[in-house]
N, C-alpha and C. Protein backbone atom coordinates (compact mmCIF):
# COMPACT_ATOMS: atom_id res chain seq x y z
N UNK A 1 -17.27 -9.12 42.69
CA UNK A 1 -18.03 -8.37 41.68
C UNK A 1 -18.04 -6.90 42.07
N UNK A 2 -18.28 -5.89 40.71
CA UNK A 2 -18.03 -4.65 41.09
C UNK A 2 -19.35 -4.20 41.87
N UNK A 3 -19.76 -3.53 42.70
CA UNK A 3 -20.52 -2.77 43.55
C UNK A 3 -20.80 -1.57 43.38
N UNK A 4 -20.36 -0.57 43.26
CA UNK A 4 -20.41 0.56 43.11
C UNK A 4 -20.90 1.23 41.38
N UNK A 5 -21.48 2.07 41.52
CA UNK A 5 -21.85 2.13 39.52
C UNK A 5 -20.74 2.37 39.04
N UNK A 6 -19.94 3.42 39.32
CA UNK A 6 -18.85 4.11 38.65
C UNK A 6 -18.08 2.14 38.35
N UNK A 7 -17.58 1.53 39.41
CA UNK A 7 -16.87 0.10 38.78
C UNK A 7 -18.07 -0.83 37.77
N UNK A 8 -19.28 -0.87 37.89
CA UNK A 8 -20.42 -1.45 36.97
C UNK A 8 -20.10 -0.65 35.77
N UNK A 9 -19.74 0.77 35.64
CA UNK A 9 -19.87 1.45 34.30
C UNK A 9 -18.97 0.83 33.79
N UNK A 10 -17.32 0.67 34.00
CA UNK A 10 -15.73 -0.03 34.12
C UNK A 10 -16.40 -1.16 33.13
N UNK A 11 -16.91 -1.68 34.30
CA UNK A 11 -17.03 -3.69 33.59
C UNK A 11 -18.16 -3.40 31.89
N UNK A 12 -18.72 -2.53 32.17
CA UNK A 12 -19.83 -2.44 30.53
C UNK A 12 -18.69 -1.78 29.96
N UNK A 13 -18.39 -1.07 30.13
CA UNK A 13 -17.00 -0.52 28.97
C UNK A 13 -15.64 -1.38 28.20
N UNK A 14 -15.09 -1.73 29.22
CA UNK A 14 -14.26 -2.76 29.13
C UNK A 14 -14.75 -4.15 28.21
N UNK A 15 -16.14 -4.28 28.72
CA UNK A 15 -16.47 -5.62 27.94
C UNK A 15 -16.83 -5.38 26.53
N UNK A 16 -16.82 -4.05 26.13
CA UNK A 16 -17.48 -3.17 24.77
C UNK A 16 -16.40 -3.51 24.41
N UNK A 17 -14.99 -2.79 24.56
CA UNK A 17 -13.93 -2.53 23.98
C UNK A 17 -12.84 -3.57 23.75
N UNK A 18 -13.12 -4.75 25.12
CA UNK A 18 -12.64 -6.06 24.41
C UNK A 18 -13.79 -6.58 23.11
N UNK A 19 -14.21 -6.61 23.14
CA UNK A 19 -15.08 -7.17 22.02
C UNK A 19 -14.59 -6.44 20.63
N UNK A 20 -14.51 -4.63 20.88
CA UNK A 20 -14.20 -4.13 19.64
C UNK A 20 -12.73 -4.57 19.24
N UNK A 21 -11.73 -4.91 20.06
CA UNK A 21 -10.32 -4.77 19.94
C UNK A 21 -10.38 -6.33 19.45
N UNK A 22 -11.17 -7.34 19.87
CA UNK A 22 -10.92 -8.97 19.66
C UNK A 22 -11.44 -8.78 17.80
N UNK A 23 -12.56 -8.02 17.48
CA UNK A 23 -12.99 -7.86 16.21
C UNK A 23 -11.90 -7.31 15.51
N UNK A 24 -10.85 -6.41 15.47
CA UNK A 24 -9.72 -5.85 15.38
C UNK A 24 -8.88 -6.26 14.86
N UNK A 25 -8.02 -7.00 16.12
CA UNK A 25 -7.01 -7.85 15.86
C UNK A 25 -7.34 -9.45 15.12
N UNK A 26 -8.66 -9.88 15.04
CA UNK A 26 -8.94 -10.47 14.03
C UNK A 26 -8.97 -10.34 12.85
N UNK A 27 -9.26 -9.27 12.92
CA UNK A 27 -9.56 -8.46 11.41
C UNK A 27 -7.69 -8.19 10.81
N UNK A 28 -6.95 -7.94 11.58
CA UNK A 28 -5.51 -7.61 11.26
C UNK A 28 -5.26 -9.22 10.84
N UNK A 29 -5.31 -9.95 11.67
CA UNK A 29 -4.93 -11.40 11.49
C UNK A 29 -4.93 -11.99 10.34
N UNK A 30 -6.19 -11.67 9.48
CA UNK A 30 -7.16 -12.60 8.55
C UNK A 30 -6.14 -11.91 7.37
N UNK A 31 -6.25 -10.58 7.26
CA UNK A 31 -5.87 -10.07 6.19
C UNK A 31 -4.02 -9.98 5.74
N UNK A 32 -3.19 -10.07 7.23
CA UNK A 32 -1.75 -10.76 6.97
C UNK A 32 -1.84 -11.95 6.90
N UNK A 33 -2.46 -12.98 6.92
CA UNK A 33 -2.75 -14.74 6.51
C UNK A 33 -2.78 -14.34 4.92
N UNK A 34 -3.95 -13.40 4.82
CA UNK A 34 -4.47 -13.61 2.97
C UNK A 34 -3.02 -12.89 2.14
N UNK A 35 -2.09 -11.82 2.93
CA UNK A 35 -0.96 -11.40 2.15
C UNK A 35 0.07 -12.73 2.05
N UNK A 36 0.33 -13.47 3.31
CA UNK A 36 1.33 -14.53 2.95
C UNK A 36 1.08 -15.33 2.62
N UNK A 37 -0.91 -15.98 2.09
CA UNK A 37 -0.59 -16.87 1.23
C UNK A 37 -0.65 -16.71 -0.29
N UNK A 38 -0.90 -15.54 -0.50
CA UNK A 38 -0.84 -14.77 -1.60
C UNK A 38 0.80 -15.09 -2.49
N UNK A 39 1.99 -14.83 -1.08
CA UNK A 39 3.42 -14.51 -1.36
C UNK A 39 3.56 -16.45 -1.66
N UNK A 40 3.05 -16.85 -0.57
CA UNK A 40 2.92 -18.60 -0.75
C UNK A 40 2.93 -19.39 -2.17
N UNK A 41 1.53 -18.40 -2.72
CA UNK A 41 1.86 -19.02 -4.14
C UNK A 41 2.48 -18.32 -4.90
N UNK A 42 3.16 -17.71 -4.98
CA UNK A 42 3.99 -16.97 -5.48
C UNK A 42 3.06 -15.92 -7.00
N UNK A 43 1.56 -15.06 -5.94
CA UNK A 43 1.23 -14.52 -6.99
C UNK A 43 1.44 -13.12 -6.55
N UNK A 44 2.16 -12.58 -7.44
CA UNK A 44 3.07 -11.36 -7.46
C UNK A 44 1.97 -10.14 -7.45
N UNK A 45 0.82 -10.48 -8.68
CA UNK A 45 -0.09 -9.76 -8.82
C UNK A 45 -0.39 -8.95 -7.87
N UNK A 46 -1.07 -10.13 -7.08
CA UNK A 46 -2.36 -10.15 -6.05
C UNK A 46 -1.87 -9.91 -4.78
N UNK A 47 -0.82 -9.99 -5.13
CA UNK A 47 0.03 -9.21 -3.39
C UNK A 47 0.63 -7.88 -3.74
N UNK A 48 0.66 -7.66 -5.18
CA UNK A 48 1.06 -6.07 -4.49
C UNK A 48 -0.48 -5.25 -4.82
N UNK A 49 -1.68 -6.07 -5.19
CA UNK A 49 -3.00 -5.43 -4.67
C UNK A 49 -3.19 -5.36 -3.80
N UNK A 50 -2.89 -6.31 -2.95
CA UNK A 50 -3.01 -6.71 -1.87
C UNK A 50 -2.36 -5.88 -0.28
N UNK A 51 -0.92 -5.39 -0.84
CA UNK A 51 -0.12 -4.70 0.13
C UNK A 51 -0.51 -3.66 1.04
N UNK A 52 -0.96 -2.27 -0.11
CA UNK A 52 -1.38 -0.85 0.49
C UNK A 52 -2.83 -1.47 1.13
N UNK A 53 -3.28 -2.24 1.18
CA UNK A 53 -4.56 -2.79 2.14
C UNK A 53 -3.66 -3.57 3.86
N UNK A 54 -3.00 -4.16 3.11
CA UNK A 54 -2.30 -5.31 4.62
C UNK A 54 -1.88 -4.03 5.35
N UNK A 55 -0.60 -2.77 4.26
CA UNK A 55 -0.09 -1.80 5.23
C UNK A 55 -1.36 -0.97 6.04
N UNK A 56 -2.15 -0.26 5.29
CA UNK A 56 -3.07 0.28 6.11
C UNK A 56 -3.31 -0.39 7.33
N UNK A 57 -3.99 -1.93 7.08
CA UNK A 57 -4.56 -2.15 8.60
C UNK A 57 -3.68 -2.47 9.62
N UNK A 58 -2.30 -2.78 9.08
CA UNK A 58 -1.31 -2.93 10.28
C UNK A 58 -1.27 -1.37 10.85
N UNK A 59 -1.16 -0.45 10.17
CA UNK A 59 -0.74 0.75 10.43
C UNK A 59 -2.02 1.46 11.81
N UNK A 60 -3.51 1.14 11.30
CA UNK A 60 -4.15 1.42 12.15
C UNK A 60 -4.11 0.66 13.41
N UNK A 61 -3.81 -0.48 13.12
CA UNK A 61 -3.70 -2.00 14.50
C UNK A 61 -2.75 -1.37 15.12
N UNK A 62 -1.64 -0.89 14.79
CA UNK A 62 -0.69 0.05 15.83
C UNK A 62 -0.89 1.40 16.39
N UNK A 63 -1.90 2.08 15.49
CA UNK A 63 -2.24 3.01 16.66
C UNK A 63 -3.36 2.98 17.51
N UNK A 64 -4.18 1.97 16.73
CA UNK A 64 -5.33 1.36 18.08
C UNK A 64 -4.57 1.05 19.13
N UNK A 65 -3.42 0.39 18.82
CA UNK A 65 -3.05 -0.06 19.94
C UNK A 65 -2.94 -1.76 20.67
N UNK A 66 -3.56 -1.89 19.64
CA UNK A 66 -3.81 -3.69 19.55
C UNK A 66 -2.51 -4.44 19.06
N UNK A 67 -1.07 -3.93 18.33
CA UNK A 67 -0.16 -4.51 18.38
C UNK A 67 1.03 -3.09 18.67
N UNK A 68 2.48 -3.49 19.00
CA UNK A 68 2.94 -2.37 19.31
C UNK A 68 3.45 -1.74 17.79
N UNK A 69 4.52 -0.53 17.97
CA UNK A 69 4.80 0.23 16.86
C UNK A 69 5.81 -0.84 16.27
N UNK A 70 6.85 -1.31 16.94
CA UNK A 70 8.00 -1.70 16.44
C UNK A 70 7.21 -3.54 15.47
N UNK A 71 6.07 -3.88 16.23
CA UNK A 71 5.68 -4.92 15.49
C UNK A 71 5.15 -5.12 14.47
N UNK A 72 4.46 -3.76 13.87
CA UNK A 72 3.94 -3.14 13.13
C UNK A 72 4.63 -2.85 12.17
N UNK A 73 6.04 -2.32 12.22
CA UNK A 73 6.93 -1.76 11.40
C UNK A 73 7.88 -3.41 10.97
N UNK A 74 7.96 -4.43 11.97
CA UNK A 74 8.45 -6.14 11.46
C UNK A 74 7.76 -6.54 10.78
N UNK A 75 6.00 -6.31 10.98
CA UNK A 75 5.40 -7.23 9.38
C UNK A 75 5.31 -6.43 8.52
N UNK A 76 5.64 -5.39 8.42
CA UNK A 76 5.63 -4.85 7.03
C UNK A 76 6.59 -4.79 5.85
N UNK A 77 8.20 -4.82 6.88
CA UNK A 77 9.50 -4.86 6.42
C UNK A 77 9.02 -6.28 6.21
N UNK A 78 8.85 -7.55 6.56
CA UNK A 78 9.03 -9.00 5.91
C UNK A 78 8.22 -9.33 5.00
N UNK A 79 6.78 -8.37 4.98
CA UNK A 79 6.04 -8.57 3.71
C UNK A 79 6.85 -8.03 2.45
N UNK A 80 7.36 -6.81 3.10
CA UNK A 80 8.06 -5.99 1.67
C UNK A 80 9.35 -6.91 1.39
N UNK A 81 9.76 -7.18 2.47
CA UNK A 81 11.22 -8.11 1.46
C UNK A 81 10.84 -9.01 0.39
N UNK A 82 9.82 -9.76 1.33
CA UNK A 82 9.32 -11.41 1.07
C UNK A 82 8.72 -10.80 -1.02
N UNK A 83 7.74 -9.81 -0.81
CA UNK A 83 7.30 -9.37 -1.68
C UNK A 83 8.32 -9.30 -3.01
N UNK A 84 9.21 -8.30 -2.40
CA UNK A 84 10.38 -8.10 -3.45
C UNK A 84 11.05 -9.12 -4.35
N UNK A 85 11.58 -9.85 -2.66
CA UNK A 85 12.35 -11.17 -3.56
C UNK A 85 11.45 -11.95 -4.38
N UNK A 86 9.81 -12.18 -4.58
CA UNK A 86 9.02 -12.29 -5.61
C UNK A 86 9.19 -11.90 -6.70
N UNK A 87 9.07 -11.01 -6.83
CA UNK A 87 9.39 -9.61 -8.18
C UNK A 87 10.46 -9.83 -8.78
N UNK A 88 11.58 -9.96 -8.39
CA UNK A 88 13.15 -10.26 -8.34
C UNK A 88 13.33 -11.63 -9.23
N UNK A 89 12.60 -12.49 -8.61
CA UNK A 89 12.84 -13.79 -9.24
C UNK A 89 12.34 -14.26 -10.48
């Protein structure tokens, strides 16, 4: 266990910021589930309401830092294909 305050301050911080980052990346989670089952049923509508919301929070989840850039930039390209070939059909 930490001893010193400066490592006690560490462990209260850390345990803040996992908590904010677990609220986060939940929060990213929930809302790419609700875009692909959106694409699932094939409602065209409600996913491209849906999109400029999914892009935003991926976009912030990557500069929080909670997923990287390049993973950030993969669900967005497969929502937008997935999306398209919707539209398309």
């Amino acid at each position: 266990m930490a001893n010193t305050v400066s490592a006690l301050k560490r462990v209260r911080m850390t345990e803040r910021r996992t908590a904010i980052n677990r609220s986060r990346k939940s929060r990213l989670r929930h809302q790419i589930r609700t875009m692909r089952r959106l694409l699932d049923q094939k409602d065209a509508q409600g996913a491209k309401k849906a999109l400029p919301a999914t892009f935003s929070l991926v976009d912030r989840a990557a500069k929080w830092g909670i997923i990287k850039k390049n993973t950030a930039g993969r669900y967005k390209s497969r929502l937008t294909l997935r999306l398209r070939n919707l539209t398309t059909a």
